[in-house]
C-alpha atoms as a PDB file:
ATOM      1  CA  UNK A   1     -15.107  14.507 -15.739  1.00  0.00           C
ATOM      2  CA  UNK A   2     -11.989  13.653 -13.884  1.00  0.00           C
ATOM      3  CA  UNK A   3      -9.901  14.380 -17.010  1.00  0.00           C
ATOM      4  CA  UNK A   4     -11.460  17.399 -17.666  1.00  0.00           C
ATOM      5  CA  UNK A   5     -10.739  18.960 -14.745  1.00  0.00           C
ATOM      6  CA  UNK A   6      -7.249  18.064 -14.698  1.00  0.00           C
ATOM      7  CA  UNK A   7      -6.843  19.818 -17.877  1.00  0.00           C
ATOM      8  CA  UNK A   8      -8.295  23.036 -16.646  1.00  0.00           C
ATOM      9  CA  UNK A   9      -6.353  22.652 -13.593  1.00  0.00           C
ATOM     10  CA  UNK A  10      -2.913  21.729 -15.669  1.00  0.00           C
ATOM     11  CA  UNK A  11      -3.461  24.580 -18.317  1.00  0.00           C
ATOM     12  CA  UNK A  12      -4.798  27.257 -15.289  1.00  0.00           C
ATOM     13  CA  UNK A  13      -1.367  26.591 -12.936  1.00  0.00           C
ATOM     14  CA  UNK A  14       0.994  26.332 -15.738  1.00  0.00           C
ATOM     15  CA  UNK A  15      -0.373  29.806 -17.302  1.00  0.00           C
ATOM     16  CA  UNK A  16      -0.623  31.269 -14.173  1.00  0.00           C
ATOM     17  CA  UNK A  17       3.418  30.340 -13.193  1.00  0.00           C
ATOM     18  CA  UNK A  18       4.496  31.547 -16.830  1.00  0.00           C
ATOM     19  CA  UNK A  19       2.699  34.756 -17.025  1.00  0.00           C
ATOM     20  CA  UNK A  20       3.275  35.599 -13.041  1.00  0.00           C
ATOM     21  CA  UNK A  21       6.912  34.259 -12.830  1.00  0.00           C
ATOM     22  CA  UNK A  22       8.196  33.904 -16.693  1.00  0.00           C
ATOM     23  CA  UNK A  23       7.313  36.541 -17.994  1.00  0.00           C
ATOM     24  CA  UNK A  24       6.309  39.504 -15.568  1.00  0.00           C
ATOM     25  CA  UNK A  25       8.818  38.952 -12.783  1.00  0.00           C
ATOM     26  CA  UNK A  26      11.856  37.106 -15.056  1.00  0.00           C
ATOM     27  CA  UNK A  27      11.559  38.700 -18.336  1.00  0.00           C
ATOM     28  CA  UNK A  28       9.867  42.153 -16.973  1.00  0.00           C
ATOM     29  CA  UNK A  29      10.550  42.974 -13.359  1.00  0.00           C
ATOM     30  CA  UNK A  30       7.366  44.478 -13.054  1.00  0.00           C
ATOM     31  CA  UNK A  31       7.461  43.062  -9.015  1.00  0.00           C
ATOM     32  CA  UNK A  32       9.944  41.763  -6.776  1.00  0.00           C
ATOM     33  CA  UNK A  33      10.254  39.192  -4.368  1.00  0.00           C
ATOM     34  CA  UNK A  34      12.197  37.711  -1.554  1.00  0.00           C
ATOM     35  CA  UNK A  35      15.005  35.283  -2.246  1.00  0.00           C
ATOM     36  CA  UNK A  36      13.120  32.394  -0.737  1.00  0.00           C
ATOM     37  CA  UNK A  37       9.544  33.333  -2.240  1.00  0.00           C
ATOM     38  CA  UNK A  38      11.681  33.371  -6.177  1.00  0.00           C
ATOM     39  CA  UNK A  39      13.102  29.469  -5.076  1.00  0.00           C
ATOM     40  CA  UNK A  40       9.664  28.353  -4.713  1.00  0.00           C
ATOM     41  CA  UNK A  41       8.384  29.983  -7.608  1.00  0.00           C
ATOM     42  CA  UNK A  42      10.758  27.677  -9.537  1.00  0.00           C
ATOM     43  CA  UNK A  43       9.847  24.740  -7.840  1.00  0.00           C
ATOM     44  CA  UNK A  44       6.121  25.497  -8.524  1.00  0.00           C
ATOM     45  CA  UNK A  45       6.935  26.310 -12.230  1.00  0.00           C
ATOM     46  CA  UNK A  46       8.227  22.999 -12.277  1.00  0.00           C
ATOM     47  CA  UNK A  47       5.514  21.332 -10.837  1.00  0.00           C
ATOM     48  CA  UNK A  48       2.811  22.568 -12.574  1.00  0.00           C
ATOM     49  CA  UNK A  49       4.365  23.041 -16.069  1.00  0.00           C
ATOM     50  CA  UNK A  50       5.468  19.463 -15.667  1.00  0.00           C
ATOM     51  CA  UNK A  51       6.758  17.472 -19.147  1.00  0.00           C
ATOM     52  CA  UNK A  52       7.187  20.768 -20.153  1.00  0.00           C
ATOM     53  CA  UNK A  53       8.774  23.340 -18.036  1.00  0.00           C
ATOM     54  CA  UNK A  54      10.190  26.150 -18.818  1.00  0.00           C
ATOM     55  CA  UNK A  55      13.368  27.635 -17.284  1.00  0.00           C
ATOM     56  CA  UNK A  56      13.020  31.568 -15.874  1.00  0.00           C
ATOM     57  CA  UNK A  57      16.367  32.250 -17.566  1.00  0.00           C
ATOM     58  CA  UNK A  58      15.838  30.385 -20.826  1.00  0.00           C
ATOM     59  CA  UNK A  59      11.928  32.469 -21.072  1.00  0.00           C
ATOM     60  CA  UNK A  60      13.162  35.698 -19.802  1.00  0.00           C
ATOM     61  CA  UNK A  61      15.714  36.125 -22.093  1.00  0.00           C
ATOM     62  CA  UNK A  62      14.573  34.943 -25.244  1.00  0.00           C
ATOM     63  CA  UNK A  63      11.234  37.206 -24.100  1.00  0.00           C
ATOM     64  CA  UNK A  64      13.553  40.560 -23.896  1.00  0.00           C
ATOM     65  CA  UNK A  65      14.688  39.703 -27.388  1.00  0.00           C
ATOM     66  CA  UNK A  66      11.156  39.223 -28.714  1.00  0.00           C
ATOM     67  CA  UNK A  67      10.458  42.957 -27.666  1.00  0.00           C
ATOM     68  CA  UNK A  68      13.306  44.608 -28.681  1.00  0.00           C
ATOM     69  CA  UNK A  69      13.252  42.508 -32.489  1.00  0.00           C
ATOM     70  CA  UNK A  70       9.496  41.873 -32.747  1.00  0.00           C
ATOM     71  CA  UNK A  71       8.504  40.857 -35.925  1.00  0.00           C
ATOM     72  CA  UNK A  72      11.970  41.433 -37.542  1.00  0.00           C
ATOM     73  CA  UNK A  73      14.703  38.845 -38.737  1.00  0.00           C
ATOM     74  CA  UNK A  74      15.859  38.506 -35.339  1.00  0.00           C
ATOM     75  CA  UNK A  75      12.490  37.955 -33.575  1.00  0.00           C
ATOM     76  CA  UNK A  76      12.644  34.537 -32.016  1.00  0.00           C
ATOM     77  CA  UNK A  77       9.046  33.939 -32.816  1.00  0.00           C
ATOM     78  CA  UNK A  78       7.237  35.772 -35.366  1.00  0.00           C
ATOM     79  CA  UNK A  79       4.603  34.672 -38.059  1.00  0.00           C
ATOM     80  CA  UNK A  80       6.107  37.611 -40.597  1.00  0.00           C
ATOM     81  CA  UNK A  81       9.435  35.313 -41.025  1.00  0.00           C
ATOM     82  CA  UNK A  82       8.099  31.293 -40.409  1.00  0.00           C
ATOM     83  CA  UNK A  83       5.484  29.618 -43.082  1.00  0.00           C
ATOM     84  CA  UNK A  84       3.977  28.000 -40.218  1.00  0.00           C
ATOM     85  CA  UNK A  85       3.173  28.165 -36.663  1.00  0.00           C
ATOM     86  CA  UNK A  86       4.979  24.297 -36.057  1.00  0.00           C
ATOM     87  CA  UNK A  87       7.881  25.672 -37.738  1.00  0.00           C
ATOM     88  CA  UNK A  88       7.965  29.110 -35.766  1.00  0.00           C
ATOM     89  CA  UNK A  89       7.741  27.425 -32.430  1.00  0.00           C
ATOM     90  CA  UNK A  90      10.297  24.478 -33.464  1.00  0.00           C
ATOM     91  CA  UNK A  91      12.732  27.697 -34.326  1.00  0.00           C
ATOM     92  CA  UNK A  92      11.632  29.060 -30.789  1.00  0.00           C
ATOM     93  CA  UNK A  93      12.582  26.155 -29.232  1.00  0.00           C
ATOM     94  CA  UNK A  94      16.121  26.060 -30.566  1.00  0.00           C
ATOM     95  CA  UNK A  95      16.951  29.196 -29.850  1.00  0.00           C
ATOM     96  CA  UNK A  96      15.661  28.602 -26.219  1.00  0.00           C
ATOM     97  CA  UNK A  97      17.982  26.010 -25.917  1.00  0.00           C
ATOM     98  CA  UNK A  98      20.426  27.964 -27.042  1.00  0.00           C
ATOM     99  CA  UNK A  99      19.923  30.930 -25.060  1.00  0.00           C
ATOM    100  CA  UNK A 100      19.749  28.514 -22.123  1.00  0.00           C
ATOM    101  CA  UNK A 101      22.580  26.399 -22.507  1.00  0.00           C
ATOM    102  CA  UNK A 102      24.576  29.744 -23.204  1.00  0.00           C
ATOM    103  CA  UNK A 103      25.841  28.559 -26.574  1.00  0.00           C
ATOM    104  CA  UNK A 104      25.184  31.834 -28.365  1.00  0.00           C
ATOM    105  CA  UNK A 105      26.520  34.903 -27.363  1.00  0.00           C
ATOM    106  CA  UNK A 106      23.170  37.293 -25.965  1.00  0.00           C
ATOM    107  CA  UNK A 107      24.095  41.624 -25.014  1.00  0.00           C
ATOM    108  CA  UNK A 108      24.097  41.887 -21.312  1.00  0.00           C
ATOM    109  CA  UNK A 109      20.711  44.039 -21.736  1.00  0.00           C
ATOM    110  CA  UNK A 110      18.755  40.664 -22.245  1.00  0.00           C
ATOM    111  CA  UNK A 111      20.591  39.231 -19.401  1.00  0.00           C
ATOM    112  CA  UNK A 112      20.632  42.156 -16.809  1.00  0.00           C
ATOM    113  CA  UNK A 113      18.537  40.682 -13.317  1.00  0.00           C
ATOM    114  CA  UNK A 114      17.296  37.557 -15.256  1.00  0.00           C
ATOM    115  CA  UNK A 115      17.060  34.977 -12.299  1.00  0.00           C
ATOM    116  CA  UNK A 116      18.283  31.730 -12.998  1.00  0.00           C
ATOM    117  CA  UNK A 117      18.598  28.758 -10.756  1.00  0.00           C
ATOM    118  CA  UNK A 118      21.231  26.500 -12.479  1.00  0.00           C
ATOM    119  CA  UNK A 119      21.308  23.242 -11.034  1.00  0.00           C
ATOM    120  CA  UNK A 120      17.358  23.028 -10.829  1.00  0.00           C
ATOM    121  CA  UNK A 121      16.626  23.933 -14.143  1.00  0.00           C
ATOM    122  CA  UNK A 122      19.535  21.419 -15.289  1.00  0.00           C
ATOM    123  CA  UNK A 123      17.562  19.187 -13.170  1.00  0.00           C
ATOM    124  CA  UNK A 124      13.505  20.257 -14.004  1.00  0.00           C
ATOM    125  CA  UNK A 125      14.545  20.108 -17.903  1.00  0.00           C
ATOM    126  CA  UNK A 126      16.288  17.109 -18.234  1.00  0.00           C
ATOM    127  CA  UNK A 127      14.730  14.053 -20.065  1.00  0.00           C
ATOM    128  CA  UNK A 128      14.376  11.888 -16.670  1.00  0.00           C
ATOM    129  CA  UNK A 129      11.925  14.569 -15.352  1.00  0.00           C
ATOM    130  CA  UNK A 130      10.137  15.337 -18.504  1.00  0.00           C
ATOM    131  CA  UNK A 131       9.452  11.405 -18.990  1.00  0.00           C
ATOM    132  CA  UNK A 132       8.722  11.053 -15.189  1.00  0.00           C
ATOM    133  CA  UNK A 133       6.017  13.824 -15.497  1.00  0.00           C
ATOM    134  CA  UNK A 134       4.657  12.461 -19.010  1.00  0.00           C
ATOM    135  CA  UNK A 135       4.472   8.660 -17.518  1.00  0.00           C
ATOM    136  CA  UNK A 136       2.352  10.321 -14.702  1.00  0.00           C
ATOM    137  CA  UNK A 137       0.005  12.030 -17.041  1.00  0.00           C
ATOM    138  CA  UNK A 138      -0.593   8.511 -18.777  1.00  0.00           C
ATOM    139  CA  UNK A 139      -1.075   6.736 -15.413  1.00  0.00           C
ATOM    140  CA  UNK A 140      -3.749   9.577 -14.604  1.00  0.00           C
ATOM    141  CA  UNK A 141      -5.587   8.936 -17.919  1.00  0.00           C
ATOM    142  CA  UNK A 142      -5.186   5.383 -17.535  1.00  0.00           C
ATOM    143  CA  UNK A 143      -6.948   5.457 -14.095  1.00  0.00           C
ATOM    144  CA  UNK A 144      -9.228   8.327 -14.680  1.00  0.00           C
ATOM    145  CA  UNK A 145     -10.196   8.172 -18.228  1.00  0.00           C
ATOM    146  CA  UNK A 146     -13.686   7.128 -19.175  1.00  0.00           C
ATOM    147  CA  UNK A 147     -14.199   7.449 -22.571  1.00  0.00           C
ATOM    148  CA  UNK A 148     -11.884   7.223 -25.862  1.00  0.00           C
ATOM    149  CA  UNK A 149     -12.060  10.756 -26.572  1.00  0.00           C
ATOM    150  CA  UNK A 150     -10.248  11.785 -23.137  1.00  0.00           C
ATOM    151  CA  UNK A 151      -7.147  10.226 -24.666  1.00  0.00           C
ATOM    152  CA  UNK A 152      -7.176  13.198 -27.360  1.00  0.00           C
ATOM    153  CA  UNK A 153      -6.017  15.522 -24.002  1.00  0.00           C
ATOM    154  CA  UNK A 154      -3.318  13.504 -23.287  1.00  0.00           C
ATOM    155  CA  UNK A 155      -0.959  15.515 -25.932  1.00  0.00           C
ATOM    156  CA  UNK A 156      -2.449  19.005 -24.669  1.00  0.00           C
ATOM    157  CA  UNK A 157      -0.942  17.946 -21.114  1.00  0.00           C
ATOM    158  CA  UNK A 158       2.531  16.941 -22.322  1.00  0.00           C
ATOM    159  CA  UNK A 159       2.813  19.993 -24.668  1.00  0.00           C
ATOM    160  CA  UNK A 160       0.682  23.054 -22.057  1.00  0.00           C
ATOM    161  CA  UNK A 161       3.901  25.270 -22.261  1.00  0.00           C
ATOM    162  CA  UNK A 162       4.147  25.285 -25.729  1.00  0.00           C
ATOM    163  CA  UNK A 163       0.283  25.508 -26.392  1.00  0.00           C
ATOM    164  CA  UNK A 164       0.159  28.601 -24.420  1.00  0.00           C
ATOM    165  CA  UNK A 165       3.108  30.599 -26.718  1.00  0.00           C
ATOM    166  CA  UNK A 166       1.531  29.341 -30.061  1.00  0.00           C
ATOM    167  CA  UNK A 167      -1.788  31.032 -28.891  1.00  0.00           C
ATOM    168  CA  UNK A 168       0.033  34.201 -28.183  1.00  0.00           C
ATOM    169  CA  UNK A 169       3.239  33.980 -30.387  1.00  0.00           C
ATOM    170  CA  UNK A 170       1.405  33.595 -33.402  1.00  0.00           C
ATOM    171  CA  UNK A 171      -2.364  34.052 -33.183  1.00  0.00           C
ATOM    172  CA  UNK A 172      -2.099  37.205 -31.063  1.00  0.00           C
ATOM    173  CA  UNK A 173       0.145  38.536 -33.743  1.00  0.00           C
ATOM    174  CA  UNK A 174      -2.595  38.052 -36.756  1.00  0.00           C
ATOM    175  CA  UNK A 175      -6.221  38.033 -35.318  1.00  0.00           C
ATOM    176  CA  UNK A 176      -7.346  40.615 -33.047  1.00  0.00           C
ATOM    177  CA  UNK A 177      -8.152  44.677 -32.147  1.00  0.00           C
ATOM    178  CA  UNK A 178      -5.766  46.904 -31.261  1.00  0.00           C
ATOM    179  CA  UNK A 179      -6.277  49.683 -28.691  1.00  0.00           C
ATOM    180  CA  UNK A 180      -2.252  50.982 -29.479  1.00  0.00           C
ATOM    181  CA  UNK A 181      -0.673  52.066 -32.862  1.00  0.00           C
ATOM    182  CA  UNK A 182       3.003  49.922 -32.505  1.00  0.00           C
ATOM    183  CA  UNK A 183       5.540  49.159 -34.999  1.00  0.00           C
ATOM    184  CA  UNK A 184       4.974  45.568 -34.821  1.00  0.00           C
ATOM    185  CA  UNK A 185       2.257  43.234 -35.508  1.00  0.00           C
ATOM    186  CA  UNK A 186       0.861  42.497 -32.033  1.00  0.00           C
ATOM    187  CA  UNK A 187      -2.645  42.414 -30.960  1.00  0.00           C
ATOM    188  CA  UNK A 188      -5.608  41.794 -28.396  1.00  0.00           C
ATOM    189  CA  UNK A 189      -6.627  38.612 -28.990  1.00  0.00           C
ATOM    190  CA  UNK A 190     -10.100  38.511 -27.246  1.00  0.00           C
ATOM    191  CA  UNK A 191     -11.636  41.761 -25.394  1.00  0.00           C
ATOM    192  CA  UNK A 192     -12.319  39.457 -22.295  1.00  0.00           C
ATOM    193  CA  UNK A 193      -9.214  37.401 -21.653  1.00  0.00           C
ATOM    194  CA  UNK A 194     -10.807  34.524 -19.506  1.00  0.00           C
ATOM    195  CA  UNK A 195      -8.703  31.717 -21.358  1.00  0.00           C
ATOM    196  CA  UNK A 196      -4.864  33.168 -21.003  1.00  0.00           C
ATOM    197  CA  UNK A 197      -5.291  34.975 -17.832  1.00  0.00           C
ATOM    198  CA  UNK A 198      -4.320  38.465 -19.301  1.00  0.00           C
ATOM    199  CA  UNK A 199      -1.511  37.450 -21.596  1.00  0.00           C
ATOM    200  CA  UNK A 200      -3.978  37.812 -24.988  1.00  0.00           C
ATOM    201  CA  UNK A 201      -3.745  41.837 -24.419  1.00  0.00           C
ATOM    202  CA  UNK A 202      -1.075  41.693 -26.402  1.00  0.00           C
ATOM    203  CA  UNK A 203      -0.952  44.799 -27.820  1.00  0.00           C
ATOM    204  CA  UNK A 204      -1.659  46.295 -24.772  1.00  0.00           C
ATOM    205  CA  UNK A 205       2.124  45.269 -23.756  1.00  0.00           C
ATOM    206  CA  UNK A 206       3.719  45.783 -26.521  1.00  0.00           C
ATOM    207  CA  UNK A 207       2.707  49.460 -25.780  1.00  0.00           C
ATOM    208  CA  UNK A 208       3.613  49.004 -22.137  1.00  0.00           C
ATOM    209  CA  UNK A 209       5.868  46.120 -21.930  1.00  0.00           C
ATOM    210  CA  UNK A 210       6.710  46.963 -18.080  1.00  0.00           C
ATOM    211  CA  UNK A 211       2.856  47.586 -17.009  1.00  0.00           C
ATOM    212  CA  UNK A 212       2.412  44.909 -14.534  1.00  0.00           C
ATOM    213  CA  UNK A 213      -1.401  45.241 -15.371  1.00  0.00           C
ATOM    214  CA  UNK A 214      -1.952  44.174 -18.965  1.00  0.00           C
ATOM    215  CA  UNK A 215      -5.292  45.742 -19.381  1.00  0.00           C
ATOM    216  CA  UNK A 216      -6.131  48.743 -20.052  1.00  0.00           C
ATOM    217  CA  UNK A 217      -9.932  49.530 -21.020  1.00  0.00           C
ATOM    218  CA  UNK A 218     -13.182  48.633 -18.779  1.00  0.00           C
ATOM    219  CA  UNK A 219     -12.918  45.264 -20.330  1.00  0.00           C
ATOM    220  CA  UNK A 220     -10.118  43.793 -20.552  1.00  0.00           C
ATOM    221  CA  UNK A 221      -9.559  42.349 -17.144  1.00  0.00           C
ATOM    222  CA  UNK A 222      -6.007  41.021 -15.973  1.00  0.00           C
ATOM    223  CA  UNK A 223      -6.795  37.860 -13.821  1.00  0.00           C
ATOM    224  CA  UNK A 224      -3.269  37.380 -13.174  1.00  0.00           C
ATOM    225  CA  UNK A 225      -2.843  40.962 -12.204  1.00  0.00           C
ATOM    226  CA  UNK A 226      -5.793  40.716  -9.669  1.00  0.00           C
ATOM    227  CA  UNK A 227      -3.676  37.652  -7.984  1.00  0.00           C
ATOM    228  CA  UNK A 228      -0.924  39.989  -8.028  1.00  0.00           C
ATOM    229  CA  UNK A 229      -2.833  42.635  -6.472  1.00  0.00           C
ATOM    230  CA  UNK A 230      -3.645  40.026  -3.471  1.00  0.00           C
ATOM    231  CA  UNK A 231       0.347  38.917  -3.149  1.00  0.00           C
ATOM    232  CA  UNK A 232       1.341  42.353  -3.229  1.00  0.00           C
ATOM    233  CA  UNK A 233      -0.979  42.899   0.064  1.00  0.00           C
ATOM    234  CA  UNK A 234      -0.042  39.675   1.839  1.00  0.00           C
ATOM    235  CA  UNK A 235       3.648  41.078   1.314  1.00  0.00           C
ATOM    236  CA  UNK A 236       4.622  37.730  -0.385  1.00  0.00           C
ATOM    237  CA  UNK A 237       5.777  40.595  -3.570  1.00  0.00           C
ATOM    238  CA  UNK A 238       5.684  44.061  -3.968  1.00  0.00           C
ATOM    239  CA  UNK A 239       4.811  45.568  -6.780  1.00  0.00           C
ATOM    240  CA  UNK A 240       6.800  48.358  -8.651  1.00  0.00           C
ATOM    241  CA  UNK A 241       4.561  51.294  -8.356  1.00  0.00           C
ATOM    242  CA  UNK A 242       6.281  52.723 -12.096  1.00  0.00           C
ATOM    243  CA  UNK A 243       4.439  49.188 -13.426  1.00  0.00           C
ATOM    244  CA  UNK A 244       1.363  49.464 -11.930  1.00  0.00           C
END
């Protein structure tokens, strides 16, 4: 049971951190927040993505690109141009290292407001705190685990991050209804998104790609949107009233 939970709890934090702070506040700027309040958002990222965090910069930018090339040549991730979803998200990968190393050249448009915290992604992505995380996981399972089976979760906690974009990047892109006609091939992978916190509505944001909610029928409620609904009354962000 103990494993169990810290599965939902790992995959729950680390999709909450890259939907709130990846992708709606680096990549889309659908809310702002203090200076302060964006420092601990890192730090949190970090925590609960773990083995396999993801920098704000790195995400944000190669997200931008995604919508304005989606399912074209230059897509980063797109099952139109890669055989396979392992070889889509190993070319994803790349070209998030690239982007976040800066060794390709990206138009200022991708780049414009995109926070980035140097020194502490340099430090959250290097190999000494991706092994430090993954040695933890296996002292967990080594304490907590009961049965042979648990071991099968170990690889779901080093890889969460990664998990999460396959189920989007390339599932959301082939099975699914859409409520939007869109030039691309995205879609809304399940009419009650209880398992990716409002990130399946893909289609939905293609359409509105700055909407901070991502639902848009009776249905199709936004968890992550309801959090951000709380945060924005607490003060701790304020939401852009155009993305709302």
């Amino acid at each position: 049971m103990a494993i169990l939970i810290f599965i939902i709890i790992l995959w729950y934090t680390g999709l909450f951190f890259q939907t709130f702070f990846l992708h709606r506040y680096a990549a889309h700027q659908t809310f702002t927040m203090s200076k302060v309040t964006e420092r601990v958002c890192f730090v949190l990222t970090w925590v609960f993505q773990g083995s396999n965090y993801l920098s704000a910069y790195g995400y944000g930018v190669m997200h931008r690109m995604h919508h304005a090339y989606a399912d074209t040549e230059n897509d980063p991730h797109s099952p139109k141009y890669d055989p396979n979803l392992f070889s889509m998200m190993w070319r994803t990968k790349n070209i998030y290292q690239d982007i976040n190393q800066k060794r390709i050249t990206v138009a200022d448009k991708f780049t414009k407001n995109v926070p980035q915290w140097k020194r502490f992604d340099n430090f959250a992505s290097s190999r000494v705190s991706r092994l430090t995380w993954a040695a933890a996981y296996v002292a967990f399972f080594i304490v907590f685990a009961t049965a042979w089976w648990q071991w099968l979760l170990l690889p779901v906690a080093f890889f969460m991050a990664p998990i999460h974009g396959v189920i989007i990047n390339w599932f959301a892109h082939i099975y699914g209804y859409t409520n939007f006609k869109v030039k691309d091939t995205s879609k809304n992978l399940l009419p009650f998104d209880f398992l990716m916190m409002g990130e399946s509505y893909h289609n939905n944001h293609h359409t509105h790609s700055g909407r901070a909610n991502f639902g848009v029928k009776w249905h199709e409620i936004d968890f992550t949107y309801c959090i951000m609904v709380v945060l924005d009354k607490l003060k701790i962000i304020k939401l852009k009233k155009t993305t709302i």
